[in-house]
PDB file of N, CA and C in Angstrom:
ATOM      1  N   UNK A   1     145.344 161.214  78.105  1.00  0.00           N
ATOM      2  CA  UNK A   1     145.175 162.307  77.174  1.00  0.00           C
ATOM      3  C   UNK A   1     145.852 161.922  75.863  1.00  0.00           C
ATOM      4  N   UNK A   2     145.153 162.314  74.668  1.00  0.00           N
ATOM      5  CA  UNK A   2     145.855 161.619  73.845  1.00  0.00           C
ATOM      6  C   UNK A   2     146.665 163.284  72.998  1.00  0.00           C
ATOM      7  N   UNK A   3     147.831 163.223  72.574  1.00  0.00           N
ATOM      8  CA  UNK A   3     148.828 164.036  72.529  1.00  0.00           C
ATOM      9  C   UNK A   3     149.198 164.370  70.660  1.00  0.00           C
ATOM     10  N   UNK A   4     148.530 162.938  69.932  1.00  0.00           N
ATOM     11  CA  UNK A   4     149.072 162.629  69.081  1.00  0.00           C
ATOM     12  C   UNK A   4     148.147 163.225  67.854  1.00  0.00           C
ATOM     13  N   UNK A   5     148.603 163.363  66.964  1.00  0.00           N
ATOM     14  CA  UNK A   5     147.501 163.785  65.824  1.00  0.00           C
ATOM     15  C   UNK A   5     146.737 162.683  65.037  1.00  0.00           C
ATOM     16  N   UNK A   6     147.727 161.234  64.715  1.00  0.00           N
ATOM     17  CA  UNK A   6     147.102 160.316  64.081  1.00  0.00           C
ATOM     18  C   UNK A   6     147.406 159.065  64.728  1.00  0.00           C
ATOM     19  N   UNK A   7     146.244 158.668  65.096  1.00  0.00           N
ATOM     20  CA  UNK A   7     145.894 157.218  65.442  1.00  0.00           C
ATOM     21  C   UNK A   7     145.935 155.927  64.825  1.00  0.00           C
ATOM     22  N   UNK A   8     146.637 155.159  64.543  1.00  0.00           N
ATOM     23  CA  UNK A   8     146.922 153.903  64.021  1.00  0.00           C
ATOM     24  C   UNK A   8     145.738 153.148  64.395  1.00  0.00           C
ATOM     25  N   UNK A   9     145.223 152.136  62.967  1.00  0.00           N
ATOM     26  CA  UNK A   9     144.329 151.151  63.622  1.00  0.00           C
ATOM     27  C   UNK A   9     144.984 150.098  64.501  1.00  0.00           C
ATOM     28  N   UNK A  10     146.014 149.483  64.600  1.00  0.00           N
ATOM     29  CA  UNK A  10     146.596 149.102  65.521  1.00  0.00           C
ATOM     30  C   UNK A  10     146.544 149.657  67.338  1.00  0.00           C
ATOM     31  N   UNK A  11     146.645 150.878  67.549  1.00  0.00           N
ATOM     32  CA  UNK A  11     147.031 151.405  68.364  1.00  0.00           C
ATOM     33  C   UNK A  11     145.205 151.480  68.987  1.00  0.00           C
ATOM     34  N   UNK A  12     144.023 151.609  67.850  1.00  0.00           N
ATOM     35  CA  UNK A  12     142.756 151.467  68.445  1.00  0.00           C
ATOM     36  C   UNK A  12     142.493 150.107  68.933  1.00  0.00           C
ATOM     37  N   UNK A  13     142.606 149.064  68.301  1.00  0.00           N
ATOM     38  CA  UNK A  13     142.671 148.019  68.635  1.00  0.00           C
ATOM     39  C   UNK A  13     143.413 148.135  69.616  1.00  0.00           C
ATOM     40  N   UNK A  14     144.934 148.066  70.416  1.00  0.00           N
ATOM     41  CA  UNK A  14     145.479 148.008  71.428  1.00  0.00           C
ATOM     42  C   UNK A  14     144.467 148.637  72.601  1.00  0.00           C
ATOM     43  N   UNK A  15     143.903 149.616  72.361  1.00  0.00           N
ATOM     44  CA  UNK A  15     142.893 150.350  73.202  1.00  0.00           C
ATOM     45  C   UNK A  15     141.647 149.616  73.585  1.00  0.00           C
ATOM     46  N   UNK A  16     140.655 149.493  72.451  1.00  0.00           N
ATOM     47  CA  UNK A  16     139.833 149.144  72.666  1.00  0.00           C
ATOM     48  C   UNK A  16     139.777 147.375  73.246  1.00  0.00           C
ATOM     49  N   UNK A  17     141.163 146.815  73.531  1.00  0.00           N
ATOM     50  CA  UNK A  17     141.068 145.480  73.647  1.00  0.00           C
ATOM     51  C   UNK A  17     140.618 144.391  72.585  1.00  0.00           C
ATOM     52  N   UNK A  18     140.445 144.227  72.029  1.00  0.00           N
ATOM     53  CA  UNK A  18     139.859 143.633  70.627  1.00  0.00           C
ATOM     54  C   UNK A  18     138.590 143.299  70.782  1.00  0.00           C
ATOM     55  N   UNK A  19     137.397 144.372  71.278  1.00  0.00           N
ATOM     56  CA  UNK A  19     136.502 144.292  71.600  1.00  0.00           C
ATOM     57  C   UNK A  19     135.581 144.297  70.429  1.00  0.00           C
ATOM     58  N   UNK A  20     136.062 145.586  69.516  1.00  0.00           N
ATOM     59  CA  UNK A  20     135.329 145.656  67.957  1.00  0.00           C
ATOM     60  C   UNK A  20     135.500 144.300  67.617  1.00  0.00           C
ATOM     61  N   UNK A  21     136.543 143.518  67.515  1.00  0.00           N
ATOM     62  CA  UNK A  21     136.256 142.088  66.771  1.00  0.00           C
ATOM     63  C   UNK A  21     135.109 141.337  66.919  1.00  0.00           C
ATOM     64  N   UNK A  22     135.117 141.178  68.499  1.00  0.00           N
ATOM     65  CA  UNK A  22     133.797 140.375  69.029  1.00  0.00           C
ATOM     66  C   UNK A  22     132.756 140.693  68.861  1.00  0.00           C
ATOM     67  N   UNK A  23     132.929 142.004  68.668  1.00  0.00           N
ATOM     68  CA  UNK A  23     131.308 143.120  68.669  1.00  0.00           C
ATOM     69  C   UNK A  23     130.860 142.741  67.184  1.00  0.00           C
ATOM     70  N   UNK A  24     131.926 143.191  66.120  1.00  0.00           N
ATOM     71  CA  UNK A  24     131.818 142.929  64.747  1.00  0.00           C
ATOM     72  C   UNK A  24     131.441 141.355  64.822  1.00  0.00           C
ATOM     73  N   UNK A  25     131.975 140.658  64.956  1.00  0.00           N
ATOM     74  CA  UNK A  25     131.439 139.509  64.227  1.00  0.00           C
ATOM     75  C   UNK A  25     130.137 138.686  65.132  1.00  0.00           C
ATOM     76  N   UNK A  26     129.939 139.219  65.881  1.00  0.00           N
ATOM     77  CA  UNK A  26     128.361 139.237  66.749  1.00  0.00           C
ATOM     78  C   UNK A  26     127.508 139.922  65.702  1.00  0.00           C
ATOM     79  N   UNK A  27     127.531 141.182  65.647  1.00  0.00           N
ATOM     80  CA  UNK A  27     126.841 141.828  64.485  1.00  0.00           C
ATOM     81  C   UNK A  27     126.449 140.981  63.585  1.00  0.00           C
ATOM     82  N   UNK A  28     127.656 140.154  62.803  1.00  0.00           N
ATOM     83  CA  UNK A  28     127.665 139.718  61.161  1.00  0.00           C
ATOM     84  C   UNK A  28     126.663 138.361  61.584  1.00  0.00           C
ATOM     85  N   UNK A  29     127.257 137.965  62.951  1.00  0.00           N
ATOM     86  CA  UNK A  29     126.535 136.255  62.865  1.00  0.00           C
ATOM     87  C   UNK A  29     124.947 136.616  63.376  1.00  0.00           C
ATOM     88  N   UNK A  30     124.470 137.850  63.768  1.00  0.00           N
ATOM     89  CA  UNK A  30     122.820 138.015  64.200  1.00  0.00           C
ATOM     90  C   UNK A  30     122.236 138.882  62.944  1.00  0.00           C
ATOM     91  N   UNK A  31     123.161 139.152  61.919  1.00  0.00           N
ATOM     92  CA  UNK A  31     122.619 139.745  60.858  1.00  0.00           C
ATOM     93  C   UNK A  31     122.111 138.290  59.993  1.00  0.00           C
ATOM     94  N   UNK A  32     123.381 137.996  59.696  1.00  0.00           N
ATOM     95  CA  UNK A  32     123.026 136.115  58.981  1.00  0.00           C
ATOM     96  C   UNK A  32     122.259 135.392  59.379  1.00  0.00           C
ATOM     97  N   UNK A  33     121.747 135.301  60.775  1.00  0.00           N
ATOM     98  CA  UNK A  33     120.885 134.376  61.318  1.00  0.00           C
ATOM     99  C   UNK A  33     119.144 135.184  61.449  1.00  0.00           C
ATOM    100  N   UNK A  34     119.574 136.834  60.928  1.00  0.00           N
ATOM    101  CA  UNK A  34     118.160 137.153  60.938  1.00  0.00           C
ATOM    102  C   UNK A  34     117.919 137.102  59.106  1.00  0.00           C
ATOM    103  N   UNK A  35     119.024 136.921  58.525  1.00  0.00           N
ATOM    104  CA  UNK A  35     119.082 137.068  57.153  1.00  0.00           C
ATOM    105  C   UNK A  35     118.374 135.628  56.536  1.00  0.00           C
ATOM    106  N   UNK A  36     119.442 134.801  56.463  1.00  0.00           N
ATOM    107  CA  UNK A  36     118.932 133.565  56.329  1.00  0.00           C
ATOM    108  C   UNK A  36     118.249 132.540  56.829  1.00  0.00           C
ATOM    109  N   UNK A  37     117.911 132.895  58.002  1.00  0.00           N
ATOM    110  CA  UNK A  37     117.039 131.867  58.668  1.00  0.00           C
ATOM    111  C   UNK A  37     115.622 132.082  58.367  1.00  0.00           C
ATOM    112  N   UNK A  38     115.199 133.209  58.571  1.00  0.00           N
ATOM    113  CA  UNK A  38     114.074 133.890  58.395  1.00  0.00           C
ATOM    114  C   UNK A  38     113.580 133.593  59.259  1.00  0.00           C
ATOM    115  N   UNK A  39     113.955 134.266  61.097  1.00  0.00           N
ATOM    116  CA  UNK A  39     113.339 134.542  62.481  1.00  0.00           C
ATOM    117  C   UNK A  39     113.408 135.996  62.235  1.00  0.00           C
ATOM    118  N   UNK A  40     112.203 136.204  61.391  1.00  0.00           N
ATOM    119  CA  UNK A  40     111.623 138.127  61.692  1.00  0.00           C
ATOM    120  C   UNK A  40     111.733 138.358  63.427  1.00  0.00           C
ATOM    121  N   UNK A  41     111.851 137.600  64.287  1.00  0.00           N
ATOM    122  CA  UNK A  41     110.986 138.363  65.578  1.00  0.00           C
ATOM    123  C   UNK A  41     112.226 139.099  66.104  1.00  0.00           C
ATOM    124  N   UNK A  42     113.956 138.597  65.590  1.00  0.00           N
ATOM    125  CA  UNK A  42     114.670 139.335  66.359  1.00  0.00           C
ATOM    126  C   UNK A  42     114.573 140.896  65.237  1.00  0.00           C
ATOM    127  N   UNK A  43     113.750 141.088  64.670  1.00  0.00           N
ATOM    128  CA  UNK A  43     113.604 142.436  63.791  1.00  0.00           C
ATOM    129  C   UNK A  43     113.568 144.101  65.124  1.00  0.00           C
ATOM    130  N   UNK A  44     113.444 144.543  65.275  1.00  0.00           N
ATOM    131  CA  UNK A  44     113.708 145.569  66.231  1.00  0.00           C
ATOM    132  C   UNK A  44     112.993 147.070  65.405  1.00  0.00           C
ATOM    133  N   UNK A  45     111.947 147.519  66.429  1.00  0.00           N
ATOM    134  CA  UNK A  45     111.598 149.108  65.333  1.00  0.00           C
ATOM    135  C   UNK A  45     112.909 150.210  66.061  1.00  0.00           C
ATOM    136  N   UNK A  46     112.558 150.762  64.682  1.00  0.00           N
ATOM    137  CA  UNK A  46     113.371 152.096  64.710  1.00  0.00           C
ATOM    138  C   UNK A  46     113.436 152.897  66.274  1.00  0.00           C
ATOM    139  N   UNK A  47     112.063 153.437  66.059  1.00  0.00           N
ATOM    140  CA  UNK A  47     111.911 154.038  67.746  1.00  0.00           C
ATOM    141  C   UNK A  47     112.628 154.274  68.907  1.00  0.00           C
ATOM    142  N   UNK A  48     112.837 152.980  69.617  1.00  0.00           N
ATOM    143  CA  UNK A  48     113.818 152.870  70.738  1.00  0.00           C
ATOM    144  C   UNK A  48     114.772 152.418  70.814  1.00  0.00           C
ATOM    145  N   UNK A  49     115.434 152.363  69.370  1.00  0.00           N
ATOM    146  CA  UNK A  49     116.852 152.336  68.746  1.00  0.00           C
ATOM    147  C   UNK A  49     116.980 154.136  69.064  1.00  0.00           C
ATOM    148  N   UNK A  50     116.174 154.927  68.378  1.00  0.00           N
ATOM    149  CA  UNK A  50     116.772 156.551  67.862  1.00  0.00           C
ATOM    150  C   UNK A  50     116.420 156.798  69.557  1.00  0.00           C
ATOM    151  N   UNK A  51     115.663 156.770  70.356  1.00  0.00           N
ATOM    152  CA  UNK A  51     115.599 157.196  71.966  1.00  0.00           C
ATOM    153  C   UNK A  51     116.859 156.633  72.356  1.00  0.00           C
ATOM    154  N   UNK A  52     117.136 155.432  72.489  1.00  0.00           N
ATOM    155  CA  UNK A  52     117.975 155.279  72.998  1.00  0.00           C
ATOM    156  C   UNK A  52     119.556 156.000  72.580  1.00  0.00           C
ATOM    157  N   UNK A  53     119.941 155.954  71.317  1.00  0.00           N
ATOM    158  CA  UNK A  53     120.620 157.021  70.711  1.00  0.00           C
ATOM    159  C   UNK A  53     120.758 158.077  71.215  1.00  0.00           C
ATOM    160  N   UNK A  54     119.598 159.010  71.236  1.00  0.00           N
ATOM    161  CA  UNK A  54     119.308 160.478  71.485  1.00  0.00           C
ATOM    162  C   UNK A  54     120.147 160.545  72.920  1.00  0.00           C
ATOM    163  N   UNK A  55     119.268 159.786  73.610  1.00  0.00           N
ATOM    164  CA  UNK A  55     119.920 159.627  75.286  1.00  0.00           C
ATOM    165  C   UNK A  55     121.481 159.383  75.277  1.00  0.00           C
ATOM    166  N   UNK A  56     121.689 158.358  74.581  1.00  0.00           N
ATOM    167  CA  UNK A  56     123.859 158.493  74.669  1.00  0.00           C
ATOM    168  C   UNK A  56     124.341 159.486  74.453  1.00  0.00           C
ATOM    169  N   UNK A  57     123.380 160.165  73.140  1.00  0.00           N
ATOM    170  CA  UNK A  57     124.398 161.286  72.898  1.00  0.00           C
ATOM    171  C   UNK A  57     124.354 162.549  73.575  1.00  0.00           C
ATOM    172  N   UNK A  58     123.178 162.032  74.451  1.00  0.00           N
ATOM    173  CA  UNK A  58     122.846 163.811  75.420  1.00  0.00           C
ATOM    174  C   UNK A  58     124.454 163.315  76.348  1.00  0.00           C
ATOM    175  N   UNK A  59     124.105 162.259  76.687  1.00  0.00           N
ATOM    176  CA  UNK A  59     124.908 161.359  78.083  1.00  0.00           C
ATOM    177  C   UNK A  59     126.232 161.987  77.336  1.00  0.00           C
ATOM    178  N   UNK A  60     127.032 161.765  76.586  1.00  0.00           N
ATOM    179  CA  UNK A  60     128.181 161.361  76.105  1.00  0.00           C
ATOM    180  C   UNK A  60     128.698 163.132  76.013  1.00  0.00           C
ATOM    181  N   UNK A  61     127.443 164.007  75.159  1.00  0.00           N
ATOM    182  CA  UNK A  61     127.810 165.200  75.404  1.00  0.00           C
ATOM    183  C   UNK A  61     128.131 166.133  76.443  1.00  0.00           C
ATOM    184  N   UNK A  62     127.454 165.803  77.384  1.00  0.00           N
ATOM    185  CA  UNK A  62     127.919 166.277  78.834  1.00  0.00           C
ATOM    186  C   UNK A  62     129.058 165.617  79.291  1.00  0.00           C
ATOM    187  N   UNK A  63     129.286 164.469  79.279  1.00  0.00           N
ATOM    188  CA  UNK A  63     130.581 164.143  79.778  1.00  0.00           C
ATOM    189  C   UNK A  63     131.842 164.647  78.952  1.00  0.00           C
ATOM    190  N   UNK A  64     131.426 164.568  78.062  1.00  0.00           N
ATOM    191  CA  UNK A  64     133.032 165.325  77.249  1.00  0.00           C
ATOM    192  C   UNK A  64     132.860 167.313  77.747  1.00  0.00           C
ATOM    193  N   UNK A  65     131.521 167.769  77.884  1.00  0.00           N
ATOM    194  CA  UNK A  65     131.750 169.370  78.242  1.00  0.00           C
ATOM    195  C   UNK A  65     131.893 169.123  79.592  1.00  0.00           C
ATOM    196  N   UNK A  66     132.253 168.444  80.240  1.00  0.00           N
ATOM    197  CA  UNK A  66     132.567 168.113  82.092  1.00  0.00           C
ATOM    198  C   UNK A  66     133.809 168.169  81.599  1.00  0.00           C
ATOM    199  N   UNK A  67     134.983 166.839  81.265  1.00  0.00           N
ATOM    200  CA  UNK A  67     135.689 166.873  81.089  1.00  0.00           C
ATOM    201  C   UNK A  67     136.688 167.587  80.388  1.00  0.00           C
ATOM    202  N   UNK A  68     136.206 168.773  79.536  1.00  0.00           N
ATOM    203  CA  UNK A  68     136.494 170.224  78.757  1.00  0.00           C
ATOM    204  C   UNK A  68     136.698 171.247  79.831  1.00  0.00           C
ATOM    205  N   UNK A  69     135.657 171.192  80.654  1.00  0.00           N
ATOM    206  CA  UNK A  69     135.760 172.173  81.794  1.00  0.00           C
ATOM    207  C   UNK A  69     136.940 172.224  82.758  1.00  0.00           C
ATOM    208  N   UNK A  70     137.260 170.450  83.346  1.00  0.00           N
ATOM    209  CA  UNK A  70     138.455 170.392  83.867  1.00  0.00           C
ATOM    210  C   UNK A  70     139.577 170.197  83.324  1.00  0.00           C
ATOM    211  N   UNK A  71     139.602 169.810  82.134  1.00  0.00           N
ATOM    212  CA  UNK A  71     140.847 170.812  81.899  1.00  0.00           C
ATOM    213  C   UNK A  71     141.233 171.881  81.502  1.00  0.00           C
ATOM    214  N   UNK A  72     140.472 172.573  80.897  1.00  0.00           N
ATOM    215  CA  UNK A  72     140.237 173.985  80.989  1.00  0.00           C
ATOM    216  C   UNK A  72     140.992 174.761  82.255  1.00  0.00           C
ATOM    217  N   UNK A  73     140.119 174.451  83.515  1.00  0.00           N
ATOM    218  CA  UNK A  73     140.564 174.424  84.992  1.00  0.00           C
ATOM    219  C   UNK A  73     141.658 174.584  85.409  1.00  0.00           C
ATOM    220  N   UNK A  74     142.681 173.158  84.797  1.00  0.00           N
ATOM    221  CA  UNK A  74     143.464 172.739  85.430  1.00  0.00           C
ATOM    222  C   UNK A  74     144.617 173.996  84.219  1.00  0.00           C
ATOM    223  N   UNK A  75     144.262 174.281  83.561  1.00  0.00           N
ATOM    224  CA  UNK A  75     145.298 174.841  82.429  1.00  0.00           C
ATOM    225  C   UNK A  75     145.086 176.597  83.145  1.00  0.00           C
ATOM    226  N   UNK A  76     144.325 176.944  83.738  1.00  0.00           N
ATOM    227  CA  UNK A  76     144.520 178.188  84.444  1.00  0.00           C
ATOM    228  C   UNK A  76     145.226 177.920  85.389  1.00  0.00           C
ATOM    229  N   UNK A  77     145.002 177.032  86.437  1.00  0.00           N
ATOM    230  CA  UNK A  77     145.689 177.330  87.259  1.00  0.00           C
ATOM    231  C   UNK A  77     147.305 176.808  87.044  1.00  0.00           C
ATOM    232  N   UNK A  78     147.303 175.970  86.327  1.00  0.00           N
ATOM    233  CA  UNK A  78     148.996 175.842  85.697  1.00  0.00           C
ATOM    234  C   UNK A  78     149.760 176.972  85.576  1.00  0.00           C
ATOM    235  N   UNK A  79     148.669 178.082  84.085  1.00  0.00           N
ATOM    236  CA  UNK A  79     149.219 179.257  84.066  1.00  0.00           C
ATOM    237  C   UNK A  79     149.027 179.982  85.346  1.00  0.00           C
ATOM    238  N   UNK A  80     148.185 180.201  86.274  1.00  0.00           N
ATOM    239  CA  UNK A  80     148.372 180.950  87.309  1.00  0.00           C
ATOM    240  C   UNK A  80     149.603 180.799  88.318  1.00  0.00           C
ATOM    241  N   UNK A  81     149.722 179.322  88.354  1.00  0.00           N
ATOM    242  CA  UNK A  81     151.272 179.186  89.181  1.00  0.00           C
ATOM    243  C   UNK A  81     152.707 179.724  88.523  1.00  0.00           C
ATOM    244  N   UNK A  82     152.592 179.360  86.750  1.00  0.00           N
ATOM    245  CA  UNK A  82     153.697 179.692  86.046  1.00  0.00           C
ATOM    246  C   UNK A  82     153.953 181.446  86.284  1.00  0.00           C
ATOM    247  N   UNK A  83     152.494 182.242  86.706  1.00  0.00           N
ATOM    248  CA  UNK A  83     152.606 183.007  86.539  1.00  0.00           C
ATOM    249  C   UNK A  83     153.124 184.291  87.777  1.00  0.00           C
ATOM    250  N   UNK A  84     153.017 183.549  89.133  1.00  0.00           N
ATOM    251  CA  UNK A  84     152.982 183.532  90.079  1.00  0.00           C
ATOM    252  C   UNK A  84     154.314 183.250  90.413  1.00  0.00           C
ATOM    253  N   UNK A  85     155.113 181.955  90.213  1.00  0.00           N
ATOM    254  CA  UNK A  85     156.749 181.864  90.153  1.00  0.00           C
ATOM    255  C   UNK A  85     157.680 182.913  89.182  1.00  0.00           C
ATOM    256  N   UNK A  86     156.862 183.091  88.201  1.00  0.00           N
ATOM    257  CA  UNK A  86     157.604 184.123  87.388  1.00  0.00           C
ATOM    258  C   UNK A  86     158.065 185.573  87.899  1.00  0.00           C
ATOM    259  N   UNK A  87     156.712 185.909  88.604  1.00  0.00           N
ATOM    260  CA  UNK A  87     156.738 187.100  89.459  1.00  0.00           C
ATOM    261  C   UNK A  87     157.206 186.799  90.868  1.00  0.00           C
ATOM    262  N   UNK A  88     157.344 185.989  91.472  1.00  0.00           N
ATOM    263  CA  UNK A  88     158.406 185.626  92.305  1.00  0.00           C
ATOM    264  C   UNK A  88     159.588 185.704  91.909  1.00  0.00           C
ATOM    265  N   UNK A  89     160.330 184.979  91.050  1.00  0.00           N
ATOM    266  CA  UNK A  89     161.265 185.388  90.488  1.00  0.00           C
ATOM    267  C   UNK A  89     162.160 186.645  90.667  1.00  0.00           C
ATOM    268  N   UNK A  90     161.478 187.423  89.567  1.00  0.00           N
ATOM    269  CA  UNK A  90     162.028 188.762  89.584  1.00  0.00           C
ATOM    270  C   UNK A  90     161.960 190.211  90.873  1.00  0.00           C
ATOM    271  N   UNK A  91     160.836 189.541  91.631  1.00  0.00           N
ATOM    272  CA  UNK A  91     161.097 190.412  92.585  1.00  0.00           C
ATOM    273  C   UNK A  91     162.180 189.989  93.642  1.00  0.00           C
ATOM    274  N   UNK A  92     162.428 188.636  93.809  1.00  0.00           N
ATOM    275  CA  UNK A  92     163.942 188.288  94.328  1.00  0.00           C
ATOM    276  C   UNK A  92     164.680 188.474  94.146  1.00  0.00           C
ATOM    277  N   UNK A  93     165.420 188.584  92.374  1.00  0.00           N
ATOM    278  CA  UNK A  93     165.740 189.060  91.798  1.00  0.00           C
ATOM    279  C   UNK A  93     166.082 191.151  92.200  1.00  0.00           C
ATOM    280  N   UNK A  94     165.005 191.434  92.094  1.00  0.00           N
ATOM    281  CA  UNK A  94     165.473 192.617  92.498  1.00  0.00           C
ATOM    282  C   UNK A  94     165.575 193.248  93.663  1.00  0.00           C
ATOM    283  N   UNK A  95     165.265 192.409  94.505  1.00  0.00           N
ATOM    284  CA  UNK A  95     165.294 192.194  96.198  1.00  0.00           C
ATOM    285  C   UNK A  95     166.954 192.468  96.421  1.00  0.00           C
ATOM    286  N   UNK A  96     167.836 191.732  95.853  1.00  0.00           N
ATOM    287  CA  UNK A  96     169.484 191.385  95.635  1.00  0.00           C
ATOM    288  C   UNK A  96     169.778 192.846  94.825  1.00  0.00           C
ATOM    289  N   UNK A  97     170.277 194.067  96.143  1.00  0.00           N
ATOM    290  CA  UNK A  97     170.897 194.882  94.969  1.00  0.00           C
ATOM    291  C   UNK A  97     171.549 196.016  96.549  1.00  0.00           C
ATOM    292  N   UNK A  98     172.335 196.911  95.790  1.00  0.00           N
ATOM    293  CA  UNK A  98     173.142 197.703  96.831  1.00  0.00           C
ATOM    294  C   UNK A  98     172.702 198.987  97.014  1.00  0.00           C
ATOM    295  N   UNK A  99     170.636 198.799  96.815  1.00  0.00           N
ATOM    296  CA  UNK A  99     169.835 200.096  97.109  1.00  0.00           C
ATOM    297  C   UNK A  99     169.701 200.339  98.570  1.00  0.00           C
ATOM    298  N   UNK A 100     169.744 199.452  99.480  1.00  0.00           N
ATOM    299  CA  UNK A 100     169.607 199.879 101.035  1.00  0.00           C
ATOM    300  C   UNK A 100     170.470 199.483 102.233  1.00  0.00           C
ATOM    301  N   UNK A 101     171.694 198.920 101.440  1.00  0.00           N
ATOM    302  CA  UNK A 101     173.168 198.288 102.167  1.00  0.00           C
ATOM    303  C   UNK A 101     173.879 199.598 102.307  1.00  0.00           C
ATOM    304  N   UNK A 102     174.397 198.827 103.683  1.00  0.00           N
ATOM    305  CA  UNK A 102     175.406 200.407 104.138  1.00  0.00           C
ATOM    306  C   UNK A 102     176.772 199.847 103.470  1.00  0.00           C
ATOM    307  N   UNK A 103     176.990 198.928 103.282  1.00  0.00           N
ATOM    308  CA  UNK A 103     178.032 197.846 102.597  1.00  0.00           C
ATOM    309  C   UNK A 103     178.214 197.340 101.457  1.00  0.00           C
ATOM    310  N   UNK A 104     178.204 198.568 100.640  1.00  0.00           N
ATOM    311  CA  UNK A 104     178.314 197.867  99.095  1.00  0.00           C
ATOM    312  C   UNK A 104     179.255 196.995  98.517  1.00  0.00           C
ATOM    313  N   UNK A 105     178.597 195.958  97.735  1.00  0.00           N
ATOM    314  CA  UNK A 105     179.012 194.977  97.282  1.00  0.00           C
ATOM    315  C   UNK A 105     179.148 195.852  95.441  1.00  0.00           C
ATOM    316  N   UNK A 106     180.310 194.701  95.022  1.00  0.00           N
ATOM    317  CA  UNK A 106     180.553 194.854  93.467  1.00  0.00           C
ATOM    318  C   UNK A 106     179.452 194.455  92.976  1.00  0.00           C
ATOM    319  N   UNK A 107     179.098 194.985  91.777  1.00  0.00           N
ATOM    320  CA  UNK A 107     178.424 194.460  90.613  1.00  0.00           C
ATOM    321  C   UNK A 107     178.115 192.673  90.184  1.00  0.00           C
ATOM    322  N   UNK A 108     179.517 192.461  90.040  1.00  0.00           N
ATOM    323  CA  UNK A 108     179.353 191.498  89.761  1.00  0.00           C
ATOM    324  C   UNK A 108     179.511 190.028  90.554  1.00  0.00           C
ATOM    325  N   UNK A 109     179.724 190.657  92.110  1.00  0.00           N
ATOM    326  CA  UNK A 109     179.238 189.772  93.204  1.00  0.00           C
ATOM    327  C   UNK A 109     177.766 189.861  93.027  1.00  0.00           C
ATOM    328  N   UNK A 110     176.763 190.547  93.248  1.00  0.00           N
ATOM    329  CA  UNK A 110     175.504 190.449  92.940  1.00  0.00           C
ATOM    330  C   UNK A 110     174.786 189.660  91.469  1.00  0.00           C
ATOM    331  N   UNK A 111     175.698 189.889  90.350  1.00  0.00           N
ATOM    332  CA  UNK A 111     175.201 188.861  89.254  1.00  0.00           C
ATOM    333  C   UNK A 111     175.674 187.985  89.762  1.00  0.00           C
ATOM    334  N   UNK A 112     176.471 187.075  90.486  1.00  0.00           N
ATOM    335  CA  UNK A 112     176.839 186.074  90.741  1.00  0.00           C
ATOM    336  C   UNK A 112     175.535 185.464  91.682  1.00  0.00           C
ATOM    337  N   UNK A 113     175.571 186.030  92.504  1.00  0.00           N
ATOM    338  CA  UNK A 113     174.465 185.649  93.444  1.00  0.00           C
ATOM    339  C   UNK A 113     172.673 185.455  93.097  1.00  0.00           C
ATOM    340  N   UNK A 114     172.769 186.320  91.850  1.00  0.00           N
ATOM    341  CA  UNK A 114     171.491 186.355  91.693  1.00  0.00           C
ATOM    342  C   UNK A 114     171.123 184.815  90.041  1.00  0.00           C
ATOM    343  N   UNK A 115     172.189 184.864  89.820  1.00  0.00           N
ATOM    344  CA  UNK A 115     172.963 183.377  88.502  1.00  0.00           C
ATOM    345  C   UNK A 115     172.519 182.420  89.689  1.00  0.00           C
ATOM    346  N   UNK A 116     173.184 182.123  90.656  1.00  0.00           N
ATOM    347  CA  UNK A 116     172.468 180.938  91.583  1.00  0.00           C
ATOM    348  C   UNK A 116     171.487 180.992  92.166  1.00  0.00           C
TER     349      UNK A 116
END
């Protein structure tokens, strides 16, 4: 999960493995070799460049609203436990008191007890 607001190009590079490098200069050397050589055939139509596109980004959009969902998920039930110990808590809390003892205790034996 990333936590941080700004990303260093360093820190993408650390990520991505220095994969953009290889990728980039693959790019530059099949651009030059369709540039200057003049082999039209590695030319490519538009078409099933933008299909194929369309399709990642359906692909890519569902996986990020999957992954939205669980944590979404996981952030209720966080709050549901926080919320759940909280109210545990205080009813223990008021469980500790000299409403149904035939043996009353001081005051401040009971803050003591209820401090630990």
């Amino acid at each position: 999960m990333i936590i941080i607001k700004r990303i260093s190009f360093r820190t993408i590079l650390n990520w991505t493995g220095f994969h953009l490098i290889w990728i980039g200069v693959w790019a530059i050397v099949a651009v030059a070799i369709y540039r200057f050589t003049g082999w039209r055939w590695m030319a490519m139509p538009w078409l099933p460049l933008s299909i194929v596109g369309t399709a990642v980004a359906f692909y890519v959009g569902f996986k990020n609203n999957s992954a939205y969902d669980r944590m979404w998920e996981s952030r209720k039930i966080w709050g549901a436990i926080t919320n759940d110990s909280r109210t545990w808590g205080i009813f223990v809390k008021s469980y500790i008191s000299n409403q149904f003892r035939t043996n009353k205790t001081s005051e401040e034996h009971l803050r003591s007890i209820k401090k630990n």
